[in-house]
PDB file of N, CA and C in Angstrom:
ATOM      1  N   UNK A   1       5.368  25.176 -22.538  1.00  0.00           N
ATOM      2  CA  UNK A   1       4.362  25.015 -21.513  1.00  0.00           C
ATOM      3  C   UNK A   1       4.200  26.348 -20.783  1.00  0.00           C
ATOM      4  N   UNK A   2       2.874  26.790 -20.271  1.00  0.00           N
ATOM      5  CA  UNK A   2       2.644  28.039 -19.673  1.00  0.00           C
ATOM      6  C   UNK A   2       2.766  28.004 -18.049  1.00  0.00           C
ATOM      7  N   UNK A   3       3.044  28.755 -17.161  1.00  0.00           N
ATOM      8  CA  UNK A   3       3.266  28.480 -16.254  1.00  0.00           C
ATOM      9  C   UNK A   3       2.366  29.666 -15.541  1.00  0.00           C
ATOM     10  N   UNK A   4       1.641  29.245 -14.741  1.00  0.00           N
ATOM     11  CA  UNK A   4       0.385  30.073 -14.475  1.00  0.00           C
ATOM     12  C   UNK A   4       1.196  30.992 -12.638  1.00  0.00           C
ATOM     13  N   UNK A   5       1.478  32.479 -13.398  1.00  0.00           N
ATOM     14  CA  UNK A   5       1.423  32.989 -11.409  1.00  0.00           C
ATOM     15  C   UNK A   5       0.847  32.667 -10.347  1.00  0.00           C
ATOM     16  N   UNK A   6       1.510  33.025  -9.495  1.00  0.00           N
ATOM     17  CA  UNK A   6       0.290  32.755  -7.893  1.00  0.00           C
ATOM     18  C   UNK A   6       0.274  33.952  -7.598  1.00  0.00           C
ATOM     19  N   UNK A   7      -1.347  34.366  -7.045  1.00  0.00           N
ATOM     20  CA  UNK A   7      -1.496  36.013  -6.612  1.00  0.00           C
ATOM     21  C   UNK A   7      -0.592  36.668  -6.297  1.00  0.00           C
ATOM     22  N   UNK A   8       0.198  36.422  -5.938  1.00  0.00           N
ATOM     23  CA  UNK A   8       1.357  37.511  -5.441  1.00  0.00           C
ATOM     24  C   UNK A   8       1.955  37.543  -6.653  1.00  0.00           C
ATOM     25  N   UNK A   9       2.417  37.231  -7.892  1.00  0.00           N
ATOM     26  CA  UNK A   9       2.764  37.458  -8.746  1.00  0.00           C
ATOM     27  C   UNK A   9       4.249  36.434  -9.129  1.00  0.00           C
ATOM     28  N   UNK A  10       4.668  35.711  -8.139  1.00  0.00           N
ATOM     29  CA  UNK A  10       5.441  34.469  -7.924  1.00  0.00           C
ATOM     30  C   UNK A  10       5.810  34.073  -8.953  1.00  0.00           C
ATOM     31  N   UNK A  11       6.377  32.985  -9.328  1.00  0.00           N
ATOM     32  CA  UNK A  11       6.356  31.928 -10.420  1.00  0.00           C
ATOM     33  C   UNK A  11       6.525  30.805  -9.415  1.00  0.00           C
ATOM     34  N   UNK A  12       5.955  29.994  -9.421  1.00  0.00           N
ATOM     35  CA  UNK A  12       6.087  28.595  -8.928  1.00  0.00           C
ATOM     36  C   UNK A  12       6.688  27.859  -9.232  1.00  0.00           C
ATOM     37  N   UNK A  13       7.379  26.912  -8.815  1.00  0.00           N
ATOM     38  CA  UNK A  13       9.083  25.724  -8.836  1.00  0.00           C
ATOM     39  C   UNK A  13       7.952  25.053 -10.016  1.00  0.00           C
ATOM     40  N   UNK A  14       8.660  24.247 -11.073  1.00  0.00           N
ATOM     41  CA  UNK A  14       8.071  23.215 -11.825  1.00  0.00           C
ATOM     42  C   UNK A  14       7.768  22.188 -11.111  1.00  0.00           C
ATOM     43  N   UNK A  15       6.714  21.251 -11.675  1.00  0.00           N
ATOM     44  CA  UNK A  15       6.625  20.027 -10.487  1.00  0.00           C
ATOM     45  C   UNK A  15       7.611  19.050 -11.023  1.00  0.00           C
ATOM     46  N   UNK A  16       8.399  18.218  -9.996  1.00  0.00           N
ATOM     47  CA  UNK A  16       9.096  17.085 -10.743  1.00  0.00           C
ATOM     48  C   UNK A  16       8.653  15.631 -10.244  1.00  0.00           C
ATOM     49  N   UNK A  17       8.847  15.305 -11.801  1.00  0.00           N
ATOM     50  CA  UNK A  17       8.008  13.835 -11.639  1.00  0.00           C
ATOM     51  C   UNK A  17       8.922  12.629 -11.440  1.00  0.00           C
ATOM     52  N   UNK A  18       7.701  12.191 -10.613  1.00  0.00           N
ATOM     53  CA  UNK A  18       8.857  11.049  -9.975  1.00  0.00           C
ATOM     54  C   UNK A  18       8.390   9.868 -10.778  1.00  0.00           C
ATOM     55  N   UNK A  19       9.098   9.654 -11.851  1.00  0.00           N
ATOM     56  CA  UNK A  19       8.874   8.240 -12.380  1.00  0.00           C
ATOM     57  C   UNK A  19      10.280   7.319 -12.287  1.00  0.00           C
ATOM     58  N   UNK A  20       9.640   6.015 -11.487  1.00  0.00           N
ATOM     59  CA  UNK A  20      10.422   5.210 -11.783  1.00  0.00           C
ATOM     60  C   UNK A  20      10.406   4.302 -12.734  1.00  0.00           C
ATOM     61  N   UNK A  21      11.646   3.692 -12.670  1.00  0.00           N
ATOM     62  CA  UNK A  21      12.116   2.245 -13.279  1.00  0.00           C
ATOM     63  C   UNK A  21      11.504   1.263 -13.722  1.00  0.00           C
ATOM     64  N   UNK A  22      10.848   0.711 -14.875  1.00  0.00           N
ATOM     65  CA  UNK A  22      10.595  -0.396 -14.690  1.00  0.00           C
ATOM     66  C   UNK A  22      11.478  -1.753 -15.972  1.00  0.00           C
ATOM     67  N   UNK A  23      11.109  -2.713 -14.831  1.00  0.00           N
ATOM     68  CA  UNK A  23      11.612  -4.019 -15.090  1.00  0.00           C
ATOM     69  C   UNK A  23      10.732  -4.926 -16.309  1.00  0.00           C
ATOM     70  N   UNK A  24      11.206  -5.036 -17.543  1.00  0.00           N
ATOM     71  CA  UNK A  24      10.311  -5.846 -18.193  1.00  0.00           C
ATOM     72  C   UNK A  24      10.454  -7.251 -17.908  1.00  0.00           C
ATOM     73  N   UNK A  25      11.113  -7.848 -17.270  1.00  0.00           N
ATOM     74  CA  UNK A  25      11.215  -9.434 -17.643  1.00  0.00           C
ATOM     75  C   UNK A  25      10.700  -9.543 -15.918  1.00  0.00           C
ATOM     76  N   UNK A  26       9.588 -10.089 -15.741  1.00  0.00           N
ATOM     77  CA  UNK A  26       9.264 -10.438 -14.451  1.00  0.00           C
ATOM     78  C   UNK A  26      10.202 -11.273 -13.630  1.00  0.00           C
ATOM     79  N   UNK A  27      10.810 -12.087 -13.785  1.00  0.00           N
ATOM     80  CA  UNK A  27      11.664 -13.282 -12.970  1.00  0.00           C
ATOM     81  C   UNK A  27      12.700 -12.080 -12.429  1.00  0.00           C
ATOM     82  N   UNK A  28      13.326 -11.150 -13.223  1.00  0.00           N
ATOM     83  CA  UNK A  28      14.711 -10.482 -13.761  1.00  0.00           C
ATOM     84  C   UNK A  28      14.203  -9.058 -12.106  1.00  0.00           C
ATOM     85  N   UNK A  29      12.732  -8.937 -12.178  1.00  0.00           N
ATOM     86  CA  UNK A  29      12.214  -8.059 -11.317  1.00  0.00           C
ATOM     87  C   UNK A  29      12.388  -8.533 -10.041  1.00  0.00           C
ATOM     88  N   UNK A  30      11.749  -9.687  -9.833  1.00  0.00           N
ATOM     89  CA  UNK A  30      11.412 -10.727  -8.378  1.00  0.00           C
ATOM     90  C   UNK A  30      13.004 -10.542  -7.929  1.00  0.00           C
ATOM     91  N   UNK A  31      13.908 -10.691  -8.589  1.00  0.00           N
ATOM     92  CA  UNK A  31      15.028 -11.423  -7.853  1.00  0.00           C
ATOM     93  C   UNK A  31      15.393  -9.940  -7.416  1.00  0.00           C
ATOM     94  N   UNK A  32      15.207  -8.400  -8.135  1.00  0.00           N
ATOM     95  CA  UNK A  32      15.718  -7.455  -7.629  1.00  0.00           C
ATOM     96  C   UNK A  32      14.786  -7.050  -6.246  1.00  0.00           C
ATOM     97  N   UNK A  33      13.211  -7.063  -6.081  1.00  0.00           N
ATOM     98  CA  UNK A  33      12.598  -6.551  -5.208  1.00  0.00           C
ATOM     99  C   UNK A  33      12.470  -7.562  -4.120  1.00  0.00           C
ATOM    100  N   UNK A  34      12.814  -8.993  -4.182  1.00  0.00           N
ATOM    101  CA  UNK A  34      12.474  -9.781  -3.487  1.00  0.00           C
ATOM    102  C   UNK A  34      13.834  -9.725  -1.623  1.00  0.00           C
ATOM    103  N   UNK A  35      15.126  -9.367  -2.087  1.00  0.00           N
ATOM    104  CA  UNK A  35      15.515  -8.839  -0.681  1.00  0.00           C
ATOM    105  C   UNK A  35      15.372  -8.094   0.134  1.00  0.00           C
ATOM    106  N   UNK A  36      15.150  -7.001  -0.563  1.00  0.00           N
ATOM    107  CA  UNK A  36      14.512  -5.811  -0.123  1.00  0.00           C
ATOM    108  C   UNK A  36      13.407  -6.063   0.916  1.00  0.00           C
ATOM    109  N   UNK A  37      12.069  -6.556  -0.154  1.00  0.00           N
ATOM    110  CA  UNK A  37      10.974  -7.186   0.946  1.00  0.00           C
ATOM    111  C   UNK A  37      11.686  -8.040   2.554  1.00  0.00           C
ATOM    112  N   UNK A  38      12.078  -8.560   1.870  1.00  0.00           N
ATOM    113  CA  UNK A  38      12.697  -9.942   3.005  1.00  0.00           C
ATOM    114  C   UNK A  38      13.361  -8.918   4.177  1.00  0.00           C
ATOM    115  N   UNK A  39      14.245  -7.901   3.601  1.00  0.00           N
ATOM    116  CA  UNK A  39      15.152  -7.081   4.836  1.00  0.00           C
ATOM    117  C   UNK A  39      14.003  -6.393   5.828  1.00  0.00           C
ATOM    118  N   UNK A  40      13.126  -5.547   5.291  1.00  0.00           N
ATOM    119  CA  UNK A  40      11.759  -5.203   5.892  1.00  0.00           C
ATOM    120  C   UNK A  40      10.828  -6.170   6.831  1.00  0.00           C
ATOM    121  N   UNK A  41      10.494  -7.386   6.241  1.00  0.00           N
ATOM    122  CA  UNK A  41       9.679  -8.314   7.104  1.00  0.00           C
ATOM    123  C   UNK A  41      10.796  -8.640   8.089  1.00  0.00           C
ATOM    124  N   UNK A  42      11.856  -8.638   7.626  1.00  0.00           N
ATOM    125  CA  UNK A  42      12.750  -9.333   9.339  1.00  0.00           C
ATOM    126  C   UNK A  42      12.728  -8.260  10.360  1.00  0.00           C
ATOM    127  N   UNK A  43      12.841  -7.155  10.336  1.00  0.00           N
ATOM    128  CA  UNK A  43      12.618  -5.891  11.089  1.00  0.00           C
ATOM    129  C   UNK A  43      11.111  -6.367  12.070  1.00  0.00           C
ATOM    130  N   UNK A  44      10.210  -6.866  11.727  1.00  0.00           N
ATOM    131  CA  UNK A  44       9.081  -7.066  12.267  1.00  0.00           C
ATOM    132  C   UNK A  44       8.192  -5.836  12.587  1.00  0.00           C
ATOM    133  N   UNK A  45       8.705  -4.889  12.380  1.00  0.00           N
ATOM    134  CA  UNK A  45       7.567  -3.364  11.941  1.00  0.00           C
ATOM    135  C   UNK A  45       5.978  -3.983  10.577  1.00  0.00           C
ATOM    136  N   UNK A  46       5.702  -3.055  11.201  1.00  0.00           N
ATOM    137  CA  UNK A  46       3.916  -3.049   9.906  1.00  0.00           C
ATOM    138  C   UNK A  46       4.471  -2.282   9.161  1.00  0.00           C
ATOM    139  N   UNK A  47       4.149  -2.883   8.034  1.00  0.00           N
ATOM    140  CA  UNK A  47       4.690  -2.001   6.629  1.00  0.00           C
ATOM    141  C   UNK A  47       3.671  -1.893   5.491  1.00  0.00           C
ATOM    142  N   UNK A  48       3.340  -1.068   4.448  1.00  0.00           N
ATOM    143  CA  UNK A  48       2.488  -1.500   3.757  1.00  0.00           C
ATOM    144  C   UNK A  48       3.869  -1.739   2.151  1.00  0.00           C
ATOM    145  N   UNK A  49       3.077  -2.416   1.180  1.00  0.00           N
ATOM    146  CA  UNK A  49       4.167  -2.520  -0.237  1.00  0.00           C
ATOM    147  C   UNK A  49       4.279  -1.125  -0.302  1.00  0.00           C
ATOM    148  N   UNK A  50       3.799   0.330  -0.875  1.00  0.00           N
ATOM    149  CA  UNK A  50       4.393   0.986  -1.373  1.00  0.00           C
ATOM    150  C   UNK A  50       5.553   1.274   0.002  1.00  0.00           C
ATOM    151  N   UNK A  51       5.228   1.409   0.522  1.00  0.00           N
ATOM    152  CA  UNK A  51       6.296   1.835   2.162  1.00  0.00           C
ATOM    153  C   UNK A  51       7.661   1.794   1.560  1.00  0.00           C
ATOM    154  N   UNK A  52       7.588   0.083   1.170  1.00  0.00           N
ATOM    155  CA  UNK A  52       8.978  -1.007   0.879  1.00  0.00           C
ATOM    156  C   UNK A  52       9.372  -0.484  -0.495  1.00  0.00           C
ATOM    157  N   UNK A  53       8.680   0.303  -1.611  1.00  0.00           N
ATOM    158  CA  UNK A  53       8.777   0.506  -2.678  1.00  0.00           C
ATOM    159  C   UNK A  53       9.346   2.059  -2.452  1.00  0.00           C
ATOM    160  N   UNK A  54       8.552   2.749  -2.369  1.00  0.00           N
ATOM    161  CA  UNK A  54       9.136   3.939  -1.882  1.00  0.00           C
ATOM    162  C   UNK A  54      10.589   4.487  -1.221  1.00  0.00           C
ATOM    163  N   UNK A  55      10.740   3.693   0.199  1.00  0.00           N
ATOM    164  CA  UNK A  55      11.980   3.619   0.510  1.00  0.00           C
ATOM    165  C   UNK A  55      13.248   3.292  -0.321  1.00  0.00           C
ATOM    166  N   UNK A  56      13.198   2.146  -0.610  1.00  0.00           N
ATOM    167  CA  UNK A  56      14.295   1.558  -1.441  1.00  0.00           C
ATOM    168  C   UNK A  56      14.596   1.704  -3.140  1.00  0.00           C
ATOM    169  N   UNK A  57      13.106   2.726  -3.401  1.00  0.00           N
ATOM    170  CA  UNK A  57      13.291   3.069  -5.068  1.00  0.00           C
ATOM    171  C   UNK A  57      13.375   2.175  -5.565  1.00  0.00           C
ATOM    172  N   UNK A  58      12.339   0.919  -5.321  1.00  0.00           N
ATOM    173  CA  UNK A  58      12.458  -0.130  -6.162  1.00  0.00           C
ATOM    174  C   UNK A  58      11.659   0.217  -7.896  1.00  0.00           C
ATOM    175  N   UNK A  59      12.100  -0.525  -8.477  1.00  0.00           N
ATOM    176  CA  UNK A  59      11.256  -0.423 -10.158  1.00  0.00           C
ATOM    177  C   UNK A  59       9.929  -0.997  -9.745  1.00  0.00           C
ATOM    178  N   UNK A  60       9.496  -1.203 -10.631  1.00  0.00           N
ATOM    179  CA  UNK A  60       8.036  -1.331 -11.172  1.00  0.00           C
ATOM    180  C   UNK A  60       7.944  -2.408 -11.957  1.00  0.00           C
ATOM    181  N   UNK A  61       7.032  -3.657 -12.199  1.00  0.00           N
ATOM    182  CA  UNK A  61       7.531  -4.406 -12.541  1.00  0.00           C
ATOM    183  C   UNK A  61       6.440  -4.803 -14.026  1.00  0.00           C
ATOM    184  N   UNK A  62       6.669  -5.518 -14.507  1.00  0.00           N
ATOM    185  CA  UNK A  62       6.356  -5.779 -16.408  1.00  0.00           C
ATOM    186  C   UNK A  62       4.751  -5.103 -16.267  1.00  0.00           C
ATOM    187  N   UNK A  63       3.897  -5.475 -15.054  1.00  0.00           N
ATOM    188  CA  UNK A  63       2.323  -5.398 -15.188  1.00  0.00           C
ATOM    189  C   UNK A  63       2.440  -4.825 -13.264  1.00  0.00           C
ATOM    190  N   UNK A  64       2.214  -3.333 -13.023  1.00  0.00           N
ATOM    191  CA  UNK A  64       2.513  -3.372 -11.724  1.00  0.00           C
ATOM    192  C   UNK A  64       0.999  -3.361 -11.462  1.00  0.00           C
ATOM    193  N   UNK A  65      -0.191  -3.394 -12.163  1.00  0.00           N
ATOM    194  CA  UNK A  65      -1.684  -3.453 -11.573  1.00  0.00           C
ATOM    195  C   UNK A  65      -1.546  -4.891 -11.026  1.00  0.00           C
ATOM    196  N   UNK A  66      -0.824  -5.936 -11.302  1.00  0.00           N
ATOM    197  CA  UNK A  66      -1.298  -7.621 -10.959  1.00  0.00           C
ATOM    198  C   UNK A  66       0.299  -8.078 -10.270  1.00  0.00           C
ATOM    199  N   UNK A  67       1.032  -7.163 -10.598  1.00  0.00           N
ATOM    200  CA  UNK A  67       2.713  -8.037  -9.917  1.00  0.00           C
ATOM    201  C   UNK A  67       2.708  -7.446  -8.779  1.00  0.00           C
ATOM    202  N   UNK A  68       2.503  -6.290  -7.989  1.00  0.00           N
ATOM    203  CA  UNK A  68       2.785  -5.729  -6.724  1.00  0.00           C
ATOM    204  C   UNK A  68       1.962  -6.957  -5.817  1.00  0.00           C
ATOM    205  N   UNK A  69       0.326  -6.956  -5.671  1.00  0.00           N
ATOM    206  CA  UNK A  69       0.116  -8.013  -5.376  1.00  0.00           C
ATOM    207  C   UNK A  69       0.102  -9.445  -5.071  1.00  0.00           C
ATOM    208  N   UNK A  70       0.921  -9.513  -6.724  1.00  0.00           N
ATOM    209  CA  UNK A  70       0.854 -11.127  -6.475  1.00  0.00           C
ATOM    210  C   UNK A  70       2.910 -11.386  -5.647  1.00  0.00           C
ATOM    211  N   UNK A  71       3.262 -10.429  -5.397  1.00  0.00           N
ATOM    212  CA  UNK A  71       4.454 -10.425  -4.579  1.00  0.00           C
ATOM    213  C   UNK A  71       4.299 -10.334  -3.419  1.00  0.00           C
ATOM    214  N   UNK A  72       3.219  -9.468  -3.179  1.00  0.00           N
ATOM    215  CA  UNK A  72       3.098  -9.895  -1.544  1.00  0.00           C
ATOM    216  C   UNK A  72       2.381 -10.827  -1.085  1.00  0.00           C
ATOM    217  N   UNK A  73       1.371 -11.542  -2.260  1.00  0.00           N
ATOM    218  CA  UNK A  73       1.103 -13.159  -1.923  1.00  0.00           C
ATOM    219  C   UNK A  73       1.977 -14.120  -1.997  1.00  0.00           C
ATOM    220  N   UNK A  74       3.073 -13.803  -2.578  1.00  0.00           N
ATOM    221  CA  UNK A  74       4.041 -15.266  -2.690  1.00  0.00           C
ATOM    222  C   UNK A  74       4.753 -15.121  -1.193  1.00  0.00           C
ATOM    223  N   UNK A  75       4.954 -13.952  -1.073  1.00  0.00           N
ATOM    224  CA  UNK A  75       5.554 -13.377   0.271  1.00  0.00           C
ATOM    225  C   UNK A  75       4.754 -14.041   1.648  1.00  0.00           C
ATOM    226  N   UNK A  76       3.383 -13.967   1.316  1.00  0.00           N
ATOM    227  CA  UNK A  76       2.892 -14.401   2.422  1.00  0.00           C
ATOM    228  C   UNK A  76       2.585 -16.151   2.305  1.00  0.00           C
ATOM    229  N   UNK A  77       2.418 -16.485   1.297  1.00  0.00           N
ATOM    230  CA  UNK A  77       2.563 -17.825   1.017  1.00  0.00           C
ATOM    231  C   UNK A  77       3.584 -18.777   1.539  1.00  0.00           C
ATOM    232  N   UNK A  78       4.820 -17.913   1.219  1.00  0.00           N
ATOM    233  CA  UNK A  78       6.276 -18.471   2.054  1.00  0.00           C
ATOM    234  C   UNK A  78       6.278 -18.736   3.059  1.00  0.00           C
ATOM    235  N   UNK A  79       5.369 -17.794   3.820  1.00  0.00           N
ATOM    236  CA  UNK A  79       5.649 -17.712   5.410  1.00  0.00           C
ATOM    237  C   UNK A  79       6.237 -16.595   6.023  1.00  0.00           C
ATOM    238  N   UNK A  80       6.802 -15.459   4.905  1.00  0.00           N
ATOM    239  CA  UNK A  80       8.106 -14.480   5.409  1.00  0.00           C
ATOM    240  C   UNK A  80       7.039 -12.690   5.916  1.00  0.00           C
ATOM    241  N   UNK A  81       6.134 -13.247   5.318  1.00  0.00           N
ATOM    242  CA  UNK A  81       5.286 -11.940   6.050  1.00  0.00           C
ATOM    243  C   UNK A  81       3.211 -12.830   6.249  1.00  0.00           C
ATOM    244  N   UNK A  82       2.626 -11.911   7.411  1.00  0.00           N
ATOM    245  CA  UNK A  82       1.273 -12.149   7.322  1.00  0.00           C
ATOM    246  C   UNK A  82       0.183 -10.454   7.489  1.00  0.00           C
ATOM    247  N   UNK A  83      -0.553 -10.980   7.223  1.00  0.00           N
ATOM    248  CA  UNK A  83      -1.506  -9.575   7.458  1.00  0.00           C
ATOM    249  C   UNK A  83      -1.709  -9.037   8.740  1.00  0.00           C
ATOM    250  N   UNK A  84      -1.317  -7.545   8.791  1.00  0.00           N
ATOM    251  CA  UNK A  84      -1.228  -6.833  10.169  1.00  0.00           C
ATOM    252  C   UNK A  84      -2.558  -6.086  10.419  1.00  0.00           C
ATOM    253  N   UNK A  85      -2.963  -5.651   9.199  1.00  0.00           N
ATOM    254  CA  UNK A  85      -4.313  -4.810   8.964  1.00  0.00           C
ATOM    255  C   UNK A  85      -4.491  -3.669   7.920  1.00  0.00           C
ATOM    256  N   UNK A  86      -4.842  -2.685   8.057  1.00  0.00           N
ATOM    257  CA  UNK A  86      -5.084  -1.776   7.023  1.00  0.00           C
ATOM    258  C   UNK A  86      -4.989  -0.191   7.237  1.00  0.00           C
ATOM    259  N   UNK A  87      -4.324   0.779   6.310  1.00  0.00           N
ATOM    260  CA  UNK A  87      -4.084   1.644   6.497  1.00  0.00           C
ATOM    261  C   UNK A  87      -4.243   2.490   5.369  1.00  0.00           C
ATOM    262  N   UNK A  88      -4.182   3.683   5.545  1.00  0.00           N
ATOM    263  CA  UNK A  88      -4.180   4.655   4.039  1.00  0.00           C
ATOM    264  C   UNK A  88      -3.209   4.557   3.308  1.00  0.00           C
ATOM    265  N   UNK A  89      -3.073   4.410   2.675  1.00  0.00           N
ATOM    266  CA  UNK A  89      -2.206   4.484   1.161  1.00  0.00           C
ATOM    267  C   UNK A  89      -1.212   5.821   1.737  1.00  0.00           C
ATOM    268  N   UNK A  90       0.176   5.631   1.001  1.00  0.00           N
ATOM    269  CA  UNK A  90       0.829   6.858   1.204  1.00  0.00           C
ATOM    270  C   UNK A  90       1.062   7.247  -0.732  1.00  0.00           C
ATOM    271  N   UNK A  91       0.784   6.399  -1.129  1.00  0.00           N
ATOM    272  CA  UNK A  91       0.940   6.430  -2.651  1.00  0.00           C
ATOM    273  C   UNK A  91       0.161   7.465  -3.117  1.00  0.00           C
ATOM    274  N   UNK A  92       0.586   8.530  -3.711  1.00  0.00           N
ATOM    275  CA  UNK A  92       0.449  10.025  -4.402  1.00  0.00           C
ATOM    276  C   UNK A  92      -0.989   9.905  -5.290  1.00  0.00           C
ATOM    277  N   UNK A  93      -1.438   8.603  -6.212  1.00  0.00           N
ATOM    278  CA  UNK A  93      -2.071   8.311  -6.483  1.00  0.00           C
ATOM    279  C   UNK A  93      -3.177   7.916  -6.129  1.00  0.00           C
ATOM    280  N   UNK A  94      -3.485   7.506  -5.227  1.00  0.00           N
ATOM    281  CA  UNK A  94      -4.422   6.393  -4.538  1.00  0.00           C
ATOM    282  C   UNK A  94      -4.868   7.368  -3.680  1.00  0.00           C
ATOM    283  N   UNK A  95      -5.058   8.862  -3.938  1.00  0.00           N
ATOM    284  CA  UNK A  95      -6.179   9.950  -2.423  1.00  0.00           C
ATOM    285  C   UNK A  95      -6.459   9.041  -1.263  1.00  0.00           C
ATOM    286  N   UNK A  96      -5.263   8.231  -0.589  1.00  0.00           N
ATOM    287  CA  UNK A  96      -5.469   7.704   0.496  1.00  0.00           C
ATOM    288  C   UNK A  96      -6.186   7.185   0.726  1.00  0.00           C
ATOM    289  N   UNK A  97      -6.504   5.929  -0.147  1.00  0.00           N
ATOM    290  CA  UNK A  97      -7.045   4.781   0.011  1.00  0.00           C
ATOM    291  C   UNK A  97      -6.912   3.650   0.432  1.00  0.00           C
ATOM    292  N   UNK A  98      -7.489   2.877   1.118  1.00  0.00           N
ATOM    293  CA  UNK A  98      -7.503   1.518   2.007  1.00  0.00           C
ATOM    294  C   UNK A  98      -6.583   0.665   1.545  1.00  0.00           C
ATOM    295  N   UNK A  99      -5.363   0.055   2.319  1.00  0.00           N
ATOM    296  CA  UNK A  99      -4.021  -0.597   1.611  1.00  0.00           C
ATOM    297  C   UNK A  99      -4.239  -1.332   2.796  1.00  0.00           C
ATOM    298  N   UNK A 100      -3.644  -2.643   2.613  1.00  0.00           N
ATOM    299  CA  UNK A 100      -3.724  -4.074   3.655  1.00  0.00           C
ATOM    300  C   UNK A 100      -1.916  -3.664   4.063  1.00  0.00           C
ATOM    301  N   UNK A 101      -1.844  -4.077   5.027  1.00  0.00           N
ATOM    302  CA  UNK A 101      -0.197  -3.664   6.042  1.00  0.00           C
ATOM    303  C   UNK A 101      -0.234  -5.061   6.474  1.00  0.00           C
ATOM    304  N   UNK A 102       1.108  -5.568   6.069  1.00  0.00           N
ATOM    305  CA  UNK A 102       1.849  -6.449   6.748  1.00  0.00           C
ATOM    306  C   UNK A 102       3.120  -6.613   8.065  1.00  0.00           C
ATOM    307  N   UNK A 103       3.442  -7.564   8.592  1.00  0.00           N
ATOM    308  CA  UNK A 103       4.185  -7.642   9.140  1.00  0.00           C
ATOM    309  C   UNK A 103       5.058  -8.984   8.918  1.00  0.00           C
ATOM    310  N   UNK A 104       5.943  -9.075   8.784  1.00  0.00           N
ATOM    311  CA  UNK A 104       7.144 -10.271   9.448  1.00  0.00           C
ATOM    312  C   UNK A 104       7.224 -10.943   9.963  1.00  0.00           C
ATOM    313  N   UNK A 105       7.777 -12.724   9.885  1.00  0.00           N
ATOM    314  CA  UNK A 105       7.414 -13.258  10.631  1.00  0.00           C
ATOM    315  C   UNK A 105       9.195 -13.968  11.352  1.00  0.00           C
ATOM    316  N   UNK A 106       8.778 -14.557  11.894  1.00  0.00           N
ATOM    317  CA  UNK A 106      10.132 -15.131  12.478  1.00  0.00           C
ATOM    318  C   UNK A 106      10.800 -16.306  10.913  1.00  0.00           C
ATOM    319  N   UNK A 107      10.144 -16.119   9.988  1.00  0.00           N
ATOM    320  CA  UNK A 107      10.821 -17.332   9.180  1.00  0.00           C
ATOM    321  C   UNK A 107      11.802 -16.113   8.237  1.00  0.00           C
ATOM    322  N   UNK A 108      11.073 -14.886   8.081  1.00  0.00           N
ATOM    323  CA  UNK A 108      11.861 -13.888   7.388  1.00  0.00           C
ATOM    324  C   UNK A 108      12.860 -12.781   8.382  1.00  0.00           C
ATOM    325  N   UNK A 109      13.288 -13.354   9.586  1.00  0.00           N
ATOM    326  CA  UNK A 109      13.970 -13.002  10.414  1.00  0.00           C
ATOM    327  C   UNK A 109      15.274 -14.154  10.341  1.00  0.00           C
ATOM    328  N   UNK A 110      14.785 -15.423   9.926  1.00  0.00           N
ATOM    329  CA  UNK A 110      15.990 -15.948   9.606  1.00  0.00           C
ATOM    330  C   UNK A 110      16.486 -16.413   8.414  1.00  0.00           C
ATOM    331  N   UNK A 111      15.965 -16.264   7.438  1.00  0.00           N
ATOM    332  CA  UNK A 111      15.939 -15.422   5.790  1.00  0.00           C
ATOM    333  C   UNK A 111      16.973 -14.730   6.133  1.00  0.00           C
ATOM    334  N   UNK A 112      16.635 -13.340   6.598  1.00  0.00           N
ATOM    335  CA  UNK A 112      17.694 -12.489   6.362  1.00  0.00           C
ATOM    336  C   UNK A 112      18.952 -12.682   7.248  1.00  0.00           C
ATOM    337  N   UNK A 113      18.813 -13.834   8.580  1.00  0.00           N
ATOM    338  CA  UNK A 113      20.016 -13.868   9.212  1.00  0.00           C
ATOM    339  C   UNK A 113      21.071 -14.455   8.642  1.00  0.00           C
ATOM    340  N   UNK A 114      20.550 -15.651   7.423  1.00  0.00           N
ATOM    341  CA  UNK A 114      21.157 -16.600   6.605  1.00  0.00           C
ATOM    342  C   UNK A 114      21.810 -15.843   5.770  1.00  0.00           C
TER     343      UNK A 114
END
């Protein structure tokens, strides 16, 4: 691979890529990302998913275009988080695009006290 100078004549650091983990067996995924979530919503801070993903270096799961989502609907389905509002993306990918932010509710405050 060629590695192109910078005017001053430099060499520039390689970029390193951050790929994570992923989980093929969906159930095998849920049970790893699903405390994680839960420790976050009991905190009662606004969070968005990558936030919770990011922090904790969670994997990626069998289909992450349709599983990230449908985790934070089961999430909110439960009762353990609801919609706070919307914010930019911090995800490297997404040029800071419109992401829905949750918050915690008192049922995932005693989730995690249990």
């Amino acid at each position: 691979m060629t590695v192109q100078p910078a005017l001053d004549g430099s060499i520039p650091n390689a970029a390193v890529s951050k790929v994570r983990r992923r989980v093929d067996d969906y159930e095998t995924w849920i049970t790893e990302v699903w405390p994680e979530f839960i420790a976050v919503a009991a905190t009662g801070r606004t969070f968005t998913c990558y936030e919770v993903v990011d922090l904790h270096k969670l994997p990626d799961p069998p289909n992450p275009q349709a599983h990230w989502g449908r985790l934070m609907t089961l999430l909110r389905d439960e009762g353990y988080i609801r919609t706070a509002g919307w914010a930019c993306s911090d995800r490297p990918t997404t040029h800071h695009s419109g992401v829905r932010t949750w918050r915690g509710t008192a049922a995932a405050r005693r989730e995690a006290a249990a």
